[in-house]
PDB file of N, CA and C in Angstrom:
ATOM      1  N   UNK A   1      88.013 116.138 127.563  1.00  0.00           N
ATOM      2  CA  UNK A   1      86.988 116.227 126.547  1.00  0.00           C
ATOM      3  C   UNK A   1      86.697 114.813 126.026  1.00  0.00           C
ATOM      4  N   UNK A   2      85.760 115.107 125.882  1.00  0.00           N
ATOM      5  CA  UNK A   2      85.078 113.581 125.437  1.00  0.00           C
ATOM      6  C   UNK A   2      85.033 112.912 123.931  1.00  0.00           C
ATOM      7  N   UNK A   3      84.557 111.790 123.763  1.00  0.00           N
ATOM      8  CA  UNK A   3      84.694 111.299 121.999  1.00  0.00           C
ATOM      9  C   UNK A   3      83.423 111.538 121.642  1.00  0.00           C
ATOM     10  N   UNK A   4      82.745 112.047 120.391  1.00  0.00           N
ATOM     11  CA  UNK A   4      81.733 112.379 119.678  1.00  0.00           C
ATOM     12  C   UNK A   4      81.081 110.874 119.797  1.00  0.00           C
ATOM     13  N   UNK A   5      79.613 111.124 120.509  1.00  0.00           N
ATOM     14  CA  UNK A   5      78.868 109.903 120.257  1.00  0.00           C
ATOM     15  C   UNK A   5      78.702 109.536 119.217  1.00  0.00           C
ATOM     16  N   UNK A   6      78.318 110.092 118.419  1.00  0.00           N
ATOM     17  CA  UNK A   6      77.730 109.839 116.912  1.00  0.00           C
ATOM     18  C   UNK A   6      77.889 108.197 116.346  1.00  0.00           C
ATOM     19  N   UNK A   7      77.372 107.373 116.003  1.00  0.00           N
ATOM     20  CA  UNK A   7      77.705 106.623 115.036  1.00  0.00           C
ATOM     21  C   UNK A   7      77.347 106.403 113.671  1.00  0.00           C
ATOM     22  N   UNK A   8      78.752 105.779 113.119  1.00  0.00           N
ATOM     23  CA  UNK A   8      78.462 106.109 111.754  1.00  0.00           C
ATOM     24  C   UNK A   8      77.868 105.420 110.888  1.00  0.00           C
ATOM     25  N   UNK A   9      77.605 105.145 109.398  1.00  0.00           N
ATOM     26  CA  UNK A   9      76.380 103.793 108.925  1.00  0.00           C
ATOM     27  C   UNK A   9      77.533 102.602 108.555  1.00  0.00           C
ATOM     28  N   UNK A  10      78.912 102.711 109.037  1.00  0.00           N
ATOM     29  CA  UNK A  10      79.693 101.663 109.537  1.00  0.00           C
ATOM     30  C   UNK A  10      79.494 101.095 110.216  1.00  0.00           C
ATOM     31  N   UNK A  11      78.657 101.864 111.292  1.00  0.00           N
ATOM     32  CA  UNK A  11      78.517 100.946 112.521  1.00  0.00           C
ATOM     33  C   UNK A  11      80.027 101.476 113.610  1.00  0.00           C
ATOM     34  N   UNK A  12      81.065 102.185 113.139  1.00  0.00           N
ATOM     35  CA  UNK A  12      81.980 103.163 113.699  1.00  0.00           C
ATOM     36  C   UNK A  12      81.313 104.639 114.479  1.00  0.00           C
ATOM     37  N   UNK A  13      82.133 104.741 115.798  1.00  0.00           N
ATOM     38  CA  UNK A  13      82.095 105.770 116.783  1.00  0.00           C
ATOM     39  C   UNK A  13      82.782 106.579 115.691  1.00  0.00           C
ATOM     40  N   UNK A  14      82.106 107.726 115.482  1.00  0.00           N
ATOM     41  CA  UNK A  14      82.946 109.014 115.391  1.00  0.00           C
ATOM     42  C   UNK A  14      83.775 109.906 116.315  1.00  0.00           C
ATOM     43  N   UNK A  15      85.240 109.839 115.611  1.00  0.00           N
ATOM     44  CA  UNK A  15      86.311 109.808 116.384  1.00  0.00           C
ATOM     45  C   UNK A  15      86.616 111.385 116.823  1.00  0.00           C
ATOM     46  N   UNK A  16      85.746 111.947 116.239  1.00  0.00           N
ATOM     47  CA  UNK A  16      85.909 113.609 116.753  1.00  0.00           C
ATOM     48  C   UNK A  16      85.941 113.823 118.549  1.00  0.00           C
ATOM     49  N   UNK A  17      86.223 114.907 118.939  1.00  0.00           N
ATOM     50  CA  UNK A  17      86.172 115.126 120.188  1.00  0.00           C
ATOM     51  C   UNK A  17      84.973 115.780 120.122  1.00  0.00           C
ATOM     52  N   UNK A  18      84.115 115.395 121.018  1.00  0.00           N
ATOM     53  CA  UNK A  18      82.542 116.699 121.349  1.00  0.00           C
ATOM     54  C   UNK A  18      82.798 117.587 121.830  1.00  0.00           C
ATOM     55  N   UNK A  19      82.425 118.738 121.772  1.00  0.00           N
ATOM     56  CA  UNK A  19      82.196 120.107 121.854  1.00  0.00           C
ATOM     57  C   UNK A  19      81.744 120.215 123.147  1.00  0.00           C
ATOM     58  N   UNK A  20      81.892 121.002 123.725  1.00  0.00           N
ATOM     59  CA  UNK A  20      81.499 121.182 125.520  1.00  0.00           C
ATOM     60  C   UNK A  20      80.216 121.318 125.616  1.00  0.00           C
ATOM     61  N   UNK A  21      79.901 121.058 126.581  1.00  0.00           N
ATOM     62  CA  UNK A  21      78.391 120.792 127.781  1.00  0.00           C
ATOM     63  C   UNK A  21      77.144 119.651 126.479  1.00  0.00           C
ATOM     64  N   UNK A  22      77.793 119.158 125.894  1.00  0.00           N
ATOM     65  CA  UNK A  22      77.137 118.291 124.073  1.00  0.00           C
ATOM     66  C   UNK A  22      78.414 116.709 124.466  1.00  0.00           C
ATOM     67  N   UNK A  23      77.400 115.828 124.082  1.00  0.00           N
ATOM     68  CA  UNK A  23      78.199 114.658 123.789  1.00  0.00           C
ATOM     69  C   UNK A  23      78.284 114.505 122.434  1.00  0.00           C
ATOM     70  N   UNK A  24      78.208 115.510 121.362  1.00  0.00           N
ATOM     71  CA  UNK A  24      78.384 115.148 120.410  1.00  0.00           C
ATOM     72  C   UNK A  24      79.512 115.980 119.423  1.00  0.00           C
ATOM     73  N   UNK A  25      80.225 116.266 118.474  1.00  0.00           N
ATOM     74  CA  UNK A  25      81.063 116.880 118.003  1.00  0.00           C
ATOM     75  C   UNK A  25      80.615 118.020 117.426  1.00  0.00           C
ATOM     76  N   UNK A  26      81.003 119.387 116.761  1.00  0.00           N
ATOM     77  CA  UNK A  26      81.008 120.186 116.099  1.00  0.00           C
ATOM     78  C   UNK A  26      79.672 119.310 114.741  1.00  0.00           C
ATOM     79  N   UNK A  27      79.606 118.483 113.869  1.00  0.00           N
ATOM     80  CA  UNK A  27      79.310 118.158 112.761  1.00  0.00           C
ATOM     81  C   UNK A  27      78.461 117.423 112.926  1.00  0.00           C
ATOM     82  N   UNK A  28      78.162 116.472 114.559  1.00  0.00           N
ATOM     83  CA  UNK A  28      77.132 115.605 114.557  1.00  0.00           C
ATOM     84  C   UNK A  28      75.908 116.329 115.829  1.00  0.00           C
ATOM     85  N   UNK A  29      76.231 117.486 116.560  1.00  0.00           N
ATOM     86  CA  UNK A  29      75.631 118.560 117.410  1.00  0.00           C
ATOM     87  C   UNK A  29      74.148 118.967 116.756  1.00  0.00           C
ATOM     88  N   UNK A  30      73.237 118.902 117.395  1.00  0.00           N
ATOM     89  CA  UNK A  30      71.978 119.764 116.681  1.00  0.00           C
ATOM     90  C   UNK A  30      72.156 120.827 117.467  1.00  0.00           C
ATOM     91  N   UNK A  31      72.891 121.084 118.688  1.00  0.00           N
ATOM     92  CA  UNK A  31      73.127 122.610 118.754  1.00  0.00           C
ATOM     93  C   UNK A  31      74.019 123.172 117.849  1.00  0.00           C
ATOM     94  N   UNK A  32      74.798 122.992 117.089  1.00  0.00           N
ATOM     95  CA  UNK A  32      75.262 123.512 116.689  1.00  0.00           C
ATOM     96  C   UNK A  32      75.020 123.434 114.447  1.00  0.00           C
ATOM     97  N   UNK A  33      73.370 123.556 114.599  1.00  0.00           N
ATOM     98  CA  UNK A  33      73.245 123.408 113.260  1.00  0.00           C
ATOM     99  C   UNK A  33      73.499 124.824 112.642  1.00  0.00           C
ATOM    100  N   UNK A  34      72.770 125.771 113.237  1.00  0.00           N
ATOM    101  CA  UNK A  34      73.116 126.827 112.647  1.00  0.00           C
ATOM    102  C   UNK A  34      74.620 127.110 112.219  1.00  0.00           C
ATOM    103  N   UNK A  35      75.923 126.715 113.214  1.00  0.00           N
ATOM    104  CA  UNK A  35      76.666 127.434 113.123  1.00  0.00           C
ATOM    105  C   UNK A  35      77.357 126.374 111.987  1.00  0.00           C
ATOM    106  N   UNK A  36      76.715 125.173 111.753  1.00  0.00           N
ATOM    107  CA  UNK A  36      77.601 124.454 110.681  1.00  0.00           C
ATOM    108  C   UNK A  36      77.247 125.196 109.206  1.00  0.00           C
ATOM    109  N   UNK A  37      75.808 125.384 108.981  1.00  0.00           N
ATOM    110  CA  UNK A  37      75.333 125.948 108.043  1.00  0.00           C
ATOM    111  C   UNK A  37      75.822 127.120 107.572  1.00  0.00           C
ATOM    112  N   UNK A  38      75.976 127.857 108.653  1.00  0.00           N
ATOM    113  CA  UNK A  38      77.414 129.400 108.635  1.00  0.00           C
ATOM    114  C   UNK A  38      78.329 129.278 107.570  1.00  0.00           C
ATOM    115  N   UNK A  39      78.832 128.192 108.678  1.00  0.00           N
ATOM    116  CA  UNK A  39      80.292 127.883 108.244  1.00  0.00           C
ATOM    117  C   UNK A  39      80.462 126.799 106.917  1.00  0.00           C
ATOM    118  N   UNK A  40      79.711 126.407 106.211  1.00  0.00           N
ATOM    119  CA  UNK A  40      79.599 125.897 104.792  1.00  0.00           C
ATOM    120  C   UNK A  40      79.183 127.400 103.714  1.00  0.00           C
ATOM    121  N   UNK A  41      78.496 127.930 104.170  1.00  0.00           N
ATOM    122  CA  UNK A  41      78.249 129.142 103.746  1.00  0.00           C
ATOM    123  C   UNK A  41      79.361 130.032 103.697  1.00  0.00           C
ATOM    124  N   UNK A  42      79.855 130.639 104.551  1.00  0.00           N
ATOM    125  CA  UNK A  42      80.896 131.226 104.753  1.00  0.00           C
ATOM    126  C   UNK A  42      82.405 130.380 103.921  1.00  0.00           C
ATOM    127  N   UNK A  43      82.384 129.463 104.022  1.00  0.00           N
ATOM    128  CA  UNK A  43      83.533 128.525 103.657  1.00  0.00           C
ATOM    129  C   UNK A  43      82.971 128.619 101.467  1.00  0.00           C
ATOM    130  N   UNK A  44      82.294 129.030 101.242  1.00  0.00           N
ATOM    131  CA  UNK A  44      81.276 128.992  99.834  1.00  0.00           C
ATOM    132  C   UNK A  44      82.045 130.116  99.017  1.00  0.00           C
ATOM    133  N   UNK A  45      82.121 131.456 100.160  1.00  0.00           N
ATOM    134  CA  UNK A  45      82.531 132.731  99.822  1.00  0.00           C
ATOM    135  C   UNK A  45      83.993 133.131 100.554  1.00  0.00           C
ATOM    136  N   UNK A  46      84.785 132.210 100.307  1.00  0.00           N
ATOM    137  CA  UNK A  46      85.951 132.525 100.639  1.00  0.00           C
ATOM    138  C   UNK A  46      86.413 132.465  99.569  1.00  0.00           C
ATOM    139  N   UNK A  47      87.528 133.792  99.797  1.00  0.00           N
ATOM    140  CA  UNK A  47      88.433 133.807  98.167  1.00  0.00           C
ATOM    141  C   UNK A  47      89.264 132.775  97.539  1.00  0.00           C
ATOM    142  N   UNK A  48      89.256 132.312  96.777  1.00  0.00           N
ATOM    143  CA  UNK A  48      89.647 130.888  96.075  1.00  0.00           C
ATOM    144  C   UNK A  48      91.418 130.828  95.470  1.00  0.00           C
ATOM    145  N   UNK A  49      91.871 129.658  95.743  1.00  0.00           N
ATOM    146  CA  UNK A  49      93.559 130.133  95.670  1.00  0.00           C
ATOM    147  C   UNK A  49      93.699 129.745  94.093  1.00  0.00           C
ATOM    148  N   UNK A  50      94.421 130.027  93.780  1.00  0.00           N
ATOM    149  CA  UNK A  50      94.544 130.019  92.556  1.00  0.00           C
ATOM    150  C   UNK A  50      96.010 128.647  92.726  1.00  0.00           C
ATOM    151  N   UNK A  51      96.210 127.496  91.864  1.00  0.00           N
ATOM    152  CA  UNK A  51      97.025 126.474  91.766  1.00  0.00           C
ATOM    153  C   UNK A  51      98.190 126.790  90.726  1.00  0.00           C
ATOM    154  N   UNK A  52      98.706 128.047  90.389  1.00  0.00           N
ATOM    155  CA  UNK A  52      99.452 127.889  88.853  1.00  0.00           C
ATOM    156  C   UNK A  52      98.725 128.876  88.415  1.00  0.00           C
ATOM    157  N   UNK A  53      99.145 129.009  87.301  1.00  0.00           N
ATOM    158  CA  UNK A  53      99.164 129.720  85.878  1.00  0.00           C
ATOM    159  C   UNK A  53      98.300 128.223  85.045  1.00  0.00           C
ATOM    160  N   UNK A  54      97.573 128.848  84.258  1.00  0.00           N
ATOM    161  CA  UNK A  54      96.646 128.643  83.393  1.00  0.00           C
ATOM    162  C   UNK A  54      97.438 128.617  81.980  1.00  0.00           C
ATOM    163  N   UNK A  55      98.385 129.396  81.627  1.00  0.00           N
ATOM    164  CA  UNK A  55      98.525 129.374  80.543  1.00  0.00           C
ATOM    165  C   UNK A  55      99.899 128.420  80.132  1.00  0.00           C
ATOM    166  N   UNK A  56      99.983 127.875  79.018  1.00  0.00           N
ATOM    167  CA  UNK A  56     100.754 126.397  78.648  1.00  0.00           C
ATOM    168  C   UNK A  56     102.234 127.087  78.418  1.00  0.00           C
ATOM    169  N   UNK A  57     103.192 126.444  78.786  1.00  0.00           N
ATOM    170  CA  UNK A  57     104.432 127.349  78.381  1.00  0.00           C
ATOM    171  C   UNK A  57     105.567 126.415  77.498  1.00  0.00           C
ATOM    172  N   UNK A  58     106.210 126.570  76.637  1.00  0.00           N
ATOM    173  CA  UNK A  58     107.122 125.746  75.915  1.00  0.00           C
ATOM    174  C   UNK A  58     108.377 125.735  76.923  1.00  0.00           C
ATOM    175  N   UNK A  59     109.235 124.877  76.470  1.00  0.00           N
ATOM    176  CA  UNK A  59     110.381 124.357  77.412  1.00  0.00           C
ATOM    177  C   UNK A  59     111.309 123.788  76.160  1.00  0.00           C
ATOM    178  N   UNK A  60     111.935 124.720  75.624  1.00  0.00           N
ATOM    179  CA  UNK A  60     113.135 124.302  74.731  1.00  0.00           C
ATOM    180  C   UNK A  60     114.535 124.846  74.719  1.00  0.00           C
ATOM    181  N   UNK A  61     114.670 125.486  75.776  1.00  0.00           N
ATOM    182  CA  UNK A  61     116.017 126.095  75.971  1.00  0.00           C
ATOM    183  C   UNK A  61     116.262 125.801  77.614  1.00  0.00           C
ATOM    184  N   UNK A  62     117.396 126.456  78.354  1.00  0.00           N
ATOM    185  CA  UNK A  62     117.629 126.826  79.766  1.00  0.00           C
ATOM    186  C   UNK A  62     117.218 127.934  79.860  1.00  0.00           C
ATOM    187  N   UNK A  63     116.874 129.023  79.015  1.00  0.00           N
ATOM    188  CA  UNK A  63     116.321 130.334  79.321  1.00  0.00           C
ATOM    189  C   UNK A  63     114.911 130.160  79.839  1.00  0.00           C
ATOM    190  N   UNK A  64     114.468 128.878  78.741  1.00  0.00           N
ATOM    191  CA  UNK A  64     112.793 128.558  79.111  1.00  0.00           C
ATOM    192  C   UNK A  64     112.574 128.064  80.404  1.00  0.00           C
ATOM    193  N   UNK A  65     113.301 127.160  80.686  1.00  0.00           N
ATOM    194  CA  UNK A  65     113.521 126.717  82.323  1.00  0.00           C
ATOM    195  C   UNK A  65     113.473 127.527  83.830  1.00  0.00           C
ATOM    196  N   UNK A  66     114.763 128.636  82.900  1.00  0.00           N
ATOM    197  CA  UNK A  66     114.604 129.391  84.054  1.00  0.00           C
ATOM    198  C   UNK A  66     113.887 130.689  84.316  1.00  0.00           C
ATOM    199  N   UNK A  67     113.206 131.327  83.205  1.00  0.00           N
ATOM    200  CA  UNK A  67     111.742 131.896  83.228  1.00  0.00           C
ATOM    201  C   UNK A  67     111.008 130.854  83.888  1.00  0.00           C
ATOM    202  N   UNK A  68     110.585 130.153  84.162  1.00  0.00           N
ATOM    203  CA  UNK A  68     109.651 129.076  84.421  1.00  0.00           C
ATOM    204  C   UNK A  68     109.926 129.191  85.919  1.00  0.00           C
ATOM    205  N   UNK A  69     111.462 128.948  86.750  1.00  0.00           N
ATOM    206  CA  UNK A  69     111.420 128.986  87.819  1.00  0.00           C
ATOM    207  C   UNK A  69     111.853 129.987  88.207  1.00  0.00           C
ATOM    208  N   UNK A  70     111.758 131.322  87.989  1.00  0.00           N
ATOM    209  CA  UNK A  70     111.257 132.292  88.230  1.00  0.00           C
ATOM    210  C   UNK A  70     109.858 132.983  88.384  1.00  0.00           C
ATOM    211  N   UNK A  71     108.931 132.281  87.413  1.00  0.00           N
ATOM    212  CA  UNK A  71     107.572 132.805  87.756  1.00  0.00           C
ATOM    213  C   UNK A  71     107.264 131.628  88.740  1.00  0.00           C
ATOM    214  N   UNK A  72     107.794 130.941  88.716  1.00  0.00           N
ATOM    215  CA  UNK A  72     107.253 130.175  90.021  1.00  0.00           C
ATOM    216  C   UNK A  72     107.459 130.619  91.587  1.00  0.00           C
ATOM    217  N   UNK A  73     108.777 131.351  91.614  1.00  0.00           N
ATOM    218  CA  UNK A  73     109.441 131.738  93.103  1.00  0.00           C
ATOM    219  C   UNK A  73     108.742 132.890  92.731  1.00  0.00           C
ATOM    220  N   UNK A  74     107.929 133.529  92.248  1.00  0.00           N
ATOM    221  CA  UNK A  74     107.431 134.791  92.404  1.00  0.00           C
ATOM    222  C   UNK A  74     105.517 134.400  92.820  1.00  0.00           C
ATOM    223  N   UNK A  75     105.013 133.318  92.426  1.00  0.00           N
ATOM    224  CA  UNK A  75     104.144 132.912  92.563  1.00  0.00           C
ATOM    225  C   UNK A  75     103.707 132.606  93.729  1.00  0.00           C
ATOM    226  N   UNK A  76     105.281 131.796  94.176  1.00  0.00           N
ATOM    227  CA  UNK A  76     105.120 130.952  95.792  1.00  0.00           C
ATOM    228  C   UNK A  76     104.894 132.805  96.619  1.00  0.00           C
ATOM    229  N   UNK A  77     106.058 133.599  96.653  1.00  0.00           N
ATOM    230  CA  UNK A  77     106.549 134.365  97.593  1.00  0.00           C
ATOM    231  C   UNK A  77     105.026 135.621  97.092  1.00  0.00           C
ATOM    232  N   UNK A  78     104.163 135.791  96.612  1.00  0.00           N
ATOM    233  CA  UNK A  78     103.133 136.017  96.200  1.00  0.00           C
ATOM    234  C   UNK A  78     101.983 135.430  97.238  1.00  0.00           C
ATOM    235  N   UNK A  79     102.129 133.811  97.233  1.00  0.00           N
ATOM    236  CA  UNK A  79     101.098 133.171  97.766  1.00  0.00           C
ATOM    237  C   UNK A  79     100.043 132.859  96.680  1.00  0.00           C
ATOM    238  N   UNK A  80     100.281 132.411  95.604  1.00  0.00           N
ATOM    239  CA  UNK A  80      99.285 132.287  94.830  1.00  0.00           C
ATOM    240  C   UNK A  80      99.785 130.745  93.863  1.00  0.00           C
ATOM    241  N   UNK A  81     100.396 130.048  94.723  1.00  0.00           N
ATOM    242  CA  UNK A  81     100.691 128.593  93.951  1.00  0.00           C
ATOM    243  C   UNK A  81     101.217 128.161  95.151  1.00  0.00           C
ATOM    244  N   UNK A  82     100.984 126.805  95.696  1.00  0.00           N
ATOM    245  CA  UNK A  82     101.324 126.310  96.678  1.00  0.00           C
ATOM    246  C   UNK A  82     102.652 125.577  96.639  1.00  0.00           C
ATOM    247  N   UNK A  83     103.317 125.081  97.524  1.00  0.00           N
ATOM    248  CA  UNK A  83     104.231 124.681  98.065  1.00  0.00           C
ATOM    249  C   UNK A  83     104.852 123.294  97.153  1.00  0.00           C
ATOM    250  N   UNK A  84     103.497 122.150  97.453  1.00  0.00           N
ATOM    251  CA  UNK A  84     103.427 121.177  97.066  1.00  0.00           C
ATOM    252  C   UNK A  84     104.036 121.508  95.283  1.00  0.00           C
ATOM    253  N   UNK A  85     102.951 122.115  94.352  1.00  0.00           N
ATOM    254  CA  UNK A  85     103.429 122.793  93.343  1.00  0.00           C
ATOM    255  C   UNK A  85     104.261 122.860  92.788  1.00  0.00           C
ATOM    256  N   UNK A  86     105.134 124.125  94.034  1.00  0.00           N
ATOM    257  CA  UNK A  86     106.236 124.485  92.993  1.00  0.00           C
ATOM    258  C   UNK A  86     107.735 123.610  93.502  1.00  0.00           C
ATOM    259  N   UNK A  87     107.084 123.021  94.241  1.00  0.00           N
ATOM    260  CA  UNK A  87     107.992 121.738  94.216  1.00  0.00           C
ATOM    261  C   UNK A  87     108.217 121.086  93.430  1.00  0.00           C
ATOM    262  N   UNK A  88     106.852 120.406  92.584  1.00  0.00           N
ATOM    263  CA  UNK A  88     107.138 119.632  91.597  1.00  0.00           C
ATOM    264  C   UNK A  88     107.558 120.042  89.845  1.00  0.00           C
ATOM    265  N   UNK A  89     107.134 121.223  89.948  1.00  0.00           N
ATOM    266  CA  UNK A  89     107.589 122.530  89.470  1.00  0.00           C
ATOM    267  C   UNK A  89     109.339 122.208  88.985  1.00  0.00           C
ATOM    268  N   UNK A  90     109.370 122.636  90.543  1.00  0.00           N
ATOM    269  CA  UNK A  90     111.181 122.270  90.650  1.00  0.00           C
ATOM    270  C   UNK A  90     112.044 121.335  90.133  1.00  0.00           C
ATOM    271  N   UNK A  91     111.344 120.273  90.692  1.00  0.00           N
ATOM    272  CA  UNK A  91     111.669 118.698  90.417  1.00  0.00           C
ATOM    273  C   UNK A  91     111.523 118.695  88.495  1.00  0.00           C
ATOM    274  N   UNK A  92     110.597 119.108  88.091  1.00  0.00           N
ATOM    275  CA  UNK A  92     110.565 118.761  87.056  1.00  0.00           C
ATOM    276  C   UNK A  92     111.245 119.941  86.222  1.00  0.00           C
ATOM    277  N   UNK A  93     111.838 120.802  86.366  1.00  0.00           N
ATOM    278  CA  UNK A  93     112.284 121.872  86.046  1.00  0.00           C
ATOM    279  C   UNK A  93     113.975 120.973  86.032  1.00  0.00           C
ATOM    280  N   UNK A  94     114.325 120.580  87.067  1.00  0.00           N
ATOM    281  CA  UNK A  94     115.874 119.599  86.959  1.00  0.00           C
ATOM    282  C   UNK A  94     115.645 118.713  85.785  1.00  0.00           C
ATOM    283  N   UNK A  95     114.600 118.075  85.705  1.00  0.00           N
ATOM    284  CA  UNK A  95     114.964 117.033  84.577  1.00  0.00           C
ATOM    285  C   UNK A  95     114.299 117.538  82.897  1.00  0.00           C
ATOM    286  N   UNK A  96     113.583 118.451  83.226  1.00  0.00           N
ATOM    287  CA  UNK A  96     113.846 119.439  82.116  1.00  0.00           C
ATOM    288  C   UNK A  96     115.332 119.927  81.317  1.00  0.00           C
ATOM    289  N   UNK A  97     116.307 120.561  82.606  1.00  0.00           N
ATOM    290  CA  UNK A  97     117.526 120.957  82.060  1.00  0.00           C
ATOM    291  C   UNK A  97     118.839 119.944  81.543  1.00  0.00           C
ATOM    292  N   UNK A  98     118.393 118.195  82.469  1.00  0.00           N
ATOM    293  CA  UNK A  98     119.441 117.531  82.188  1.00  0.00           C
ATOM    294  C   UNK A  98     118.641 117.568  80.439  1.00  0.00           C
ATOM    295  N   UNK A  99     117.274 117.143  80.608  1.00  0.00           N
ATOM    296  CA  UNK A  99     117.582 116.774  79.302  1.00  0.00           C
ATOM    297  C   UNK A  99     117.712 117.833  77.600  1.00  0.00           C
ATOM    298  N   UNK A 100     117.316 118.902  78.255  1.00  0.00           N
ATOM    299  CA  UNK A 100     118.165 119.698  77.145  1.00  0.00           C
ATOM    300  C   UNK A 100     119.480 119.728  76.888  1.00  0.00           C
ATOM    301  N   UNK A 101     120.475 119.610  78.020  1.00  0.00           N
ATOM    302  CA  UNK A 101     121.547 119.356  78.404  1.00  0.00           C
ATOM    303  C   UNK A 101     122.076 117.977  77.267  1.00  0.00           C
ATOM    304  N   UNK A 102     121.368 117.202  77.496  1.00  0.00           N
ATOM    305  CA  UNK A 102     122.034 115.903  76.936  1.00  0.00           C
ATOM    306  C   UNK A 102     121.612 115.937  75.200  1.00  0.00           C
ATOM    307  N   UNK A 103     120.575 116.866  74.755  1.00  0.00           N
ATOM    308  CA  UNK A 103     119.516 117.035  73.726  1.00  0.00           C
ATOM    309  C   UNK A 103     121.378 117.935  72.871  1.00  0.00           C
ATOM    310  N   UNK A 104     121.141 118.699  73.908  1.00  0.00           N
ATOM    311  CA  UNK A 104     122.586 120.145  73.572  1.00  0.00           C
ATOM    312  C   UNK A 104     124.308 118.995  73.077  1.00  0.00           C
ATOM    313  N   UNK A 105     124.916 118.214  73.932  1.00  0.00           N
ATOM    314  CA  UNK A 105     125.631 117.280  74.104  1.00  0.00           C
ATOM    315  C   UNK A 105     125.733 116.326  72.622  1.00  0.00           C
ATOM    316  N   UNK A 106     124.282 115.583  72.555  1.00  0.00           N
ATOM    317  CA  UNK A 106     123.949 115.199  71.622  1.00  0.00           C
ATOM    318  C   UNK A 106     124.717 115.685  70.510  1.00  0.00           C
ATOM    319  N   UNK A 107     123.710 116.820  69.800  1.00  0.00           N
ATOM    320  CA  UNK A 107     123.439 117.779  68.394  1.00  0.00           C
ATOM    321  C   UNK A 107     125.326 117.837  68.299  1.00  0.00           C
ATOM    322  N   UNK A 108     126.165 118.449  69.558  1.00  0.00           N
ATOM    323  CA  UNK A 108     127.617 118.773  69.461  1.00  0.00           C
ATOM    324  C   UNK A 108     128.547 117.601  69.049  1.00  0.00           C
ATOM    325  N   UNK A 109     127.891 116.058  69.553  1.00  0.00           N
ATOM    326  CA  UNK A 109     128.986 114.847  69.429  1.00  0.00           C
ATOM    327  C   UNK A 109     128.369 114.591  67.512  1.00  0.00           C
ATOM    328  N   UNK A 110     127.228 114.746  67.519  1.00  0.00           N
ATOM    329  CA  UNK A 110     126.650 114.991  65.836  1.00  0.00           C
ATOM    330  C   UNK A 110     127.459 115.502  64.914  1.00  0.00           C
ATOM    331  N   UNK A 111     127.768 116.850  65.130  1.00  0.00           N
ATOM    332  CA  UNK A 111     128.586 117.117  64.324  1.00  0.00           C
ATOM    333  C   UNK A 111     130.695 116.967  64.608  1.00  0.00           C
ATOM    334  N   UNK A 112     130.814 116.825  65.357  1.00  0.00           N
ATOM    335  CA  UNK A 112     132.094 116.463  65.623  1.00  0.00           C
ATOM    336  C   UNK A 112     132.190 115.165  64.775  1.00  0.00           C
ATOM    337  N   UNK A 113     131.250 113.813  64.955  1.00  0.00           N
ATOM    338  CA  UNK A 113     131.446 112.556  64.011  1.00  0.00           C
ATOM    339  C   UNK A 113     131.266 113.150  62.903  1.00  0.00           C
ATOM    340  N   UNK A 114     130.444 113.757  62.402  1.00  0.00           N
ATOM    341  CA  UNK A 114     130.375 114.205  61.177  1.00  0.00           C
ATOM    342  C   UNK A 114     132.027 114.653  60.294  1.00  0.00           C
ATOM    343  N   UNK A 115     132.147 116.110  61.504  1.00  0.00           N
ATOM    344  CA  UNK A 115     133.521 116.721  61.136  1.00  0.00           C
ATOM    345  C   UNK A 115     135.144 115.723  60.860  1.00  0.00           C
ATOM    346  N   UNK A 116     135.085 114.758  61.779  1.00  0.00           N
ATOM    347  CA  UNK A 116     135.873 113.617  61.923  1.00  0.00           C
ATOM    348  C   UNK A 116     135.779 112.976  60.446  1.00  0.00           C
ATOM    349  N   UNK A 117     134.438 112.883  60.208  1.00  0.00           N
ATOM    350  CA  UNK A 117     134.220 111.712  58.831  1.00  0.00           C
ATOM    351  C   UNK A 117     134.614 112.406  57.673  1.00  0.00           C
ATOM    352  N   UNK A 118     134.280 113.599  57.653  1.00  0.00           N
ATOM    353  CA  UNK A 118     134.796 114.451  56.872  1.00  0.00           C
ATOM    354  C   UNK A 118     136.365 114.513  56.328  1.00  0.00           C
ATOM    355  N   UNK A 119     137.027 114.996  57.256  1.00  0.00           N
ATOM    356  CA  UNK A 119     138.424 114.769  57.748  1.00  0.00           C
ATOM    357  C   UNK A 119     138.908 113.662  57.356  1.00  0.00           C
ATOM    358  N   UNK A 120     138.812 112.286  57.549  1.00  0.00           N
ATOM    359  CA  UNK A 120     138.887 111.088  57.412  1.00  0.00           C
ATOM    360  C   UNK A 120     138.672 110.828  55.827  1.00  0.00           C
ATOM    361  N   UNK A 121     137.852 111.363  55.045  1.00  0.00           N
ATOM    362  CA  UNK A 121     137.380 110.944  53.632  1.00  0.00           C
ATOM    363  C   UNK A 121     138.333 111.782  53.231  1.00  0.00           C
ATOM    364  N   UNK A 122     138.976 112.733  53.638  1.00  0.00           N
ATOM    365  CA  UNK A 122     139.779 113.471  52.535  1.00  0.00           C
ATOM    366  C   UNK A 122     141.498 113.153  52.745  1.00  0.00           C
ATOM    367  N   UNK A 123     141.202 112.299  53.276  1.00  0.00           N
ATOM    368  CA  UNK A 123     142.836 111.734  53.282  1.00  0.00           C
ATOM    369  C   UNK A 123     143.473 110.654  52.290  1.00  0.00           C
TER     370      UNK A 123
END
């Protein structure tokens, strides 16, 4: 199969392969106008994927976290949030938990100095 004559207003060969008994590709073909027009048409009325959830969600616990990656593994295995997504989803779902984690850690070494100082003044 051959390379799409076409050139482009680069002054570049279009690198498509041409379409049989046509030296030209699928997109640069005048035989094939109708069927591009189809297929922009057709491609117009295809059902549309949905990226996520729309609605904003808080993130202040590990419960919140892991609701979160749960509607996500139900989303993916659904087909209605992509891959890419709930990857980052994921990714950001880990550094979500360290840092409640360290938020949690925190508030506990807070009051322990506290309790210590306490302790300490009454001696």
């Amino acid at each position: 199969m051959n390379q799409c004559n076409f050139i482009k207003t680069d002054k570049k060969r279009c690198k498509a392969k041409a379409i049989q008994a046509d030296s030209f590709c699928f997109w640069h073909s005048e035989k094939m106008r109708e069927k591009r027009t189809q297929a922009v048409h057709d491609g117009g009325k295809s059902p549309k994927r949905s990226y996520g959830r729309d609605d904003e969600i808080a993130i202040s616990n590990t419960q919140d976290v892991l609701k979160l990656i749960e509607q996500t593994i139900n989303d993916l295995r659904r087909n209605k949030t992509s891959t890419k997504l709930a990857t980052a989803i994921g990714y950001l779902s880990g550094i979500a938990l360290k840092t409640i984690e360290q938020s949690d850690l925190a508030k506990r070494l807070e009051v322990l100095e506290y309790a210590y100082k306490i302790k300490n003044e009454s001696k």
